[in-house]
C-alpha atoms as a PDB file:
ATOM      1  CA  UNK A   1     181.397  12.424  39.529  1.00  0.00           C
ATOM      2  CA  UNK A   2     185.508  11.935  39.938  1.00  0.00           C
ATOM      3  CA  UNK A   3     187.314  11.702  36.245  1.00  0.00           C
ATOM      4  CA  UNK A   4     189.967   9.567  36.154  1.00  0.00           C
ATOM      5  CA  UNK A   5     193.380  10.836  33.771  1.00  0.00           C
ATOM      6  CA  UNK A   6     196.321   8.605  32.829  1.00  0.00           C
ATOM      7  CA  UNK A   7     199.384  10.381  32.399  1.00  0.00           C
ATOM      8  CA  UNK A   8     202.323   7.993  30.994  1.00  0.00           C
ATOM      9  CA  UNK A   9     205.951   9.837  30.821  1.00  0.00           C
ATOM     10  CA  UNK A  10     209.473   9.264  30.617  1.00  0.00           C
ATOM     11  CA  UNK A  11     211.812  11.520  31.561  1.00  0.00           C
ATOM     12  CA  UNK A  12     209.500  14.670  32.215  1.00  0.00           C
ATOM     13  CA  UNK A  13     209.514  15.636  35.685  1.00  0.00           C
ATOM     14  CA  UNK A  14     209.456  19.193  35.067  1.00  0.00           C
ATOM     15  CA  UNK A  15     206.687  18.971  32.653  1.00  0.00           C
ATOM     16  CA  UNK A  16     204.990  16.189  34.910  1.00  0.00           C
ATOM     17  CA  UNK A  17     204.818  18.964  37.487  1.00  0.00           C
ATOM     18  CA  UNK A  18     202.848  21.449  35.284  1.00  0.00           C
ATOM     19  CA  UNK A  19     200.606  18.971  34.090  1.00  0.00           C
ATOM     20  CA  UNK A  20     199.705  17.936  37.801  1.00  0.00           C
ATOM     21  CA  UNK A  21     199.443  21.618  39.037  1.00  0.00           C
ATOM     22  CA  UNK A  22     196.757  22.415  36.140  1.00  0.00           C
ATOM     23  CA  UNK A  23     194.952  19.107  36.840  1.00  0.00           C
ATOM     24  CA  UNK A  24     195.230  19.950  40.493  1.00  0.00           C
ATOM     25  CA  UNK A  25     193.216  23.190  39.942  1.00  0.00           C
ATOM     26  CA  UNK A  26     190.512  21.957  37.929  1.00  0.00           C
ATOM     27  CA  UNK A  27     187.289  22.394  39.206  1.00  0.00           C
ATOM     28  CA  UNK A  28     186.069  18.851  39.061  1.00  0.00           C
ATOM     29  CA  UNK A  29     188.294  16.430  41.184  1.00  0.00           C
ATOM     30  CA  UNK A  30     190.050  13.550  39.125  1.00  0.00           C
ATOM     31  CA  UNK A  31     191.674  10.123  40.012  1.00  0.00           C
ATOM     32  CA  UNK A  32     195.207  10.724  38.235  1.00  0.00           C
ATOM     33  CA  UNK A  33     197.219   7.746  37.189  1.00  0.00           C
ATOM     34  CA  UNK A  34     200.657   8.561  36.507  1.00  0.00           C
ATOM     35  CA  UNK A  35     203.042   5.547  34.689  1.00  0.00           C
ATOM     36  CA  UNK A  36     206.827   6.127  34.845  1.00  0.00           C
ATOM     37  CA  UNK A  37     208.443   4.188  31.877  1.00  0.00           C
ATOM     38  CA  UNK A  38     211.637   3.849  33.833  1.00  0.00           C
ATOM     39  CA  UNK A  39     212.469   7.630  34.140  1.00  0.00           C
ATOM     40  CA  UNK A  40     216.133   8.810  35.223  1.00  0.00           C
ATOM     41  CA  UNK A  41     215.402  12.045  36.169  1.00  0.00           C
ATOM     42  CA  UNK A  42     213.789  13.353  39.159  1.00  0.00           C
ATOM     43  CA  UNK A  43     209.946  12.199  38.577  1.00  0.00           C
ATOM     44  CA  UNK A  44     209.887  10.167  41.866  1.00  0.00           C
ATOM     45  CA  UNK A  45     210.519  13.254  43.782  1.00  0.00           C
ATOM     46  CA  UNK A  46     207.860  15.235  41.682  1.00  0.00           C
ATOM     47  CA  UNK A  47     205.130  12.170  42.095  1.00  0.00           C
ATOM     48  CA  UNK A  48     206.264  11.644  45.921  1.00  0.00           C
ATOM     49  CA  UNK A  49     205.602  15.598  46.402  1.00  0.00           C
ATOM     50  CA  UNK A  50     202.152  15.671  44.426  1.00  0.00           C
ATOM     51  CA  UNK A  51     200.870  12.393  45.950  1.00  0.00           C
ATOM     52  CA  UNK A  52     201.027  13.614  49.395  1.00  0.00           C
ATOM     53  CA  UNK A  53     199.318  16.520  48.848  1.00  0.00           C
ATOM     54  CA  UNK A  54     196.278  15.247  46.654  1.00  0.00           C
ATOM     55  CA  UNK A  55     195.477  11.692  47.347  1.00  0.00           C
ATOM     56  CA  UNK A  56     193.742  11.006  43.761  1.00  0.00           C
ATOM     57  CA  UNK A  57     197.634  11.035  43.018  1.00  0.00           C
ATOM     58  CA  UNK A  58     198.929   7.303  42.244  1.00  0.00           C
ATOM     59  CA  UNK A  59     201.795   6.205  40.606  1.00  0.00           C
ATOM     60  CA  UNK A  60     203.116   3.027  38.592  1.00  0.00           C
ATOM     61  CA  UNK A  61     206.767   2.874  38.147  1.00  0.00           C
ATOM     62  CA  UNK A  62     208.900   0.339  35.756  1.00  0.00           C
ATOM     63  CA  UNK A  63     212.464   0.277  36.047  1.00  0.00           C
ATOM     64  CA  UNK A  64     213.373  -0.484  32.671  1.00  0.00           C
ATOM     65  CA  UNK A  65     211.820   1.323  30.072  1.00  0.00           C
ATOM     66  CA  UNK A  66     209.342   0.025  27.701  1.00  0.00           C
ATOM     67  CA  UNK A  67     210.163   2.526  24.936  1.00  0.00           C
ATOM     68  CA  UNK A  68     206.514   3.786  23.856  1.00  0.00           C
END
C-alpha cells in the first residue's frame, strides 16, 4: 500500500529538505506531492535534488504566489 503526502510551501527550502529526508526514511513508501506557491528561494534546487533520487517525488510550481 503506497501513501500519498501533500506538502504545500513557500519559501522553505531548508525546511522542505528535512521534511523530505524524514519522509524519505519512513518505512512505508509514499507518493509525495510537493506545491511551490511561487517560492524565491532555492526550493527548485532542493525538489530537483530529491526528485531524482526518489521517484514518488513530484512537484507543482506557480510563479506567482497564491498567498495561503
Amino acid at each position: 500500500m503506497t501513501s500519498s503526502v501533500v506538502i504545500r510551501t513557500r519559501n522553505e527550502a531548508d525546511r522542505l529538505r528535512l521534511t523530505l529526508t524524514s519522509l524519505a526514511c519512513q518505512s512505508q513508501p509514499a507518493e509525495i506531492i510537493v506545491v511551490n506557491d511561487g517560492s524565491t528561494d532555492h526550493i527548485n534546487q532542493v525538489l530537483t535534488e530529491f526528485s531524482a533520487d526518489f521517484p514518488l517525488v513530484t512537484f507543482n510550481r506557480s510563479l506567482t504566489s497564491t498567498k495561503f
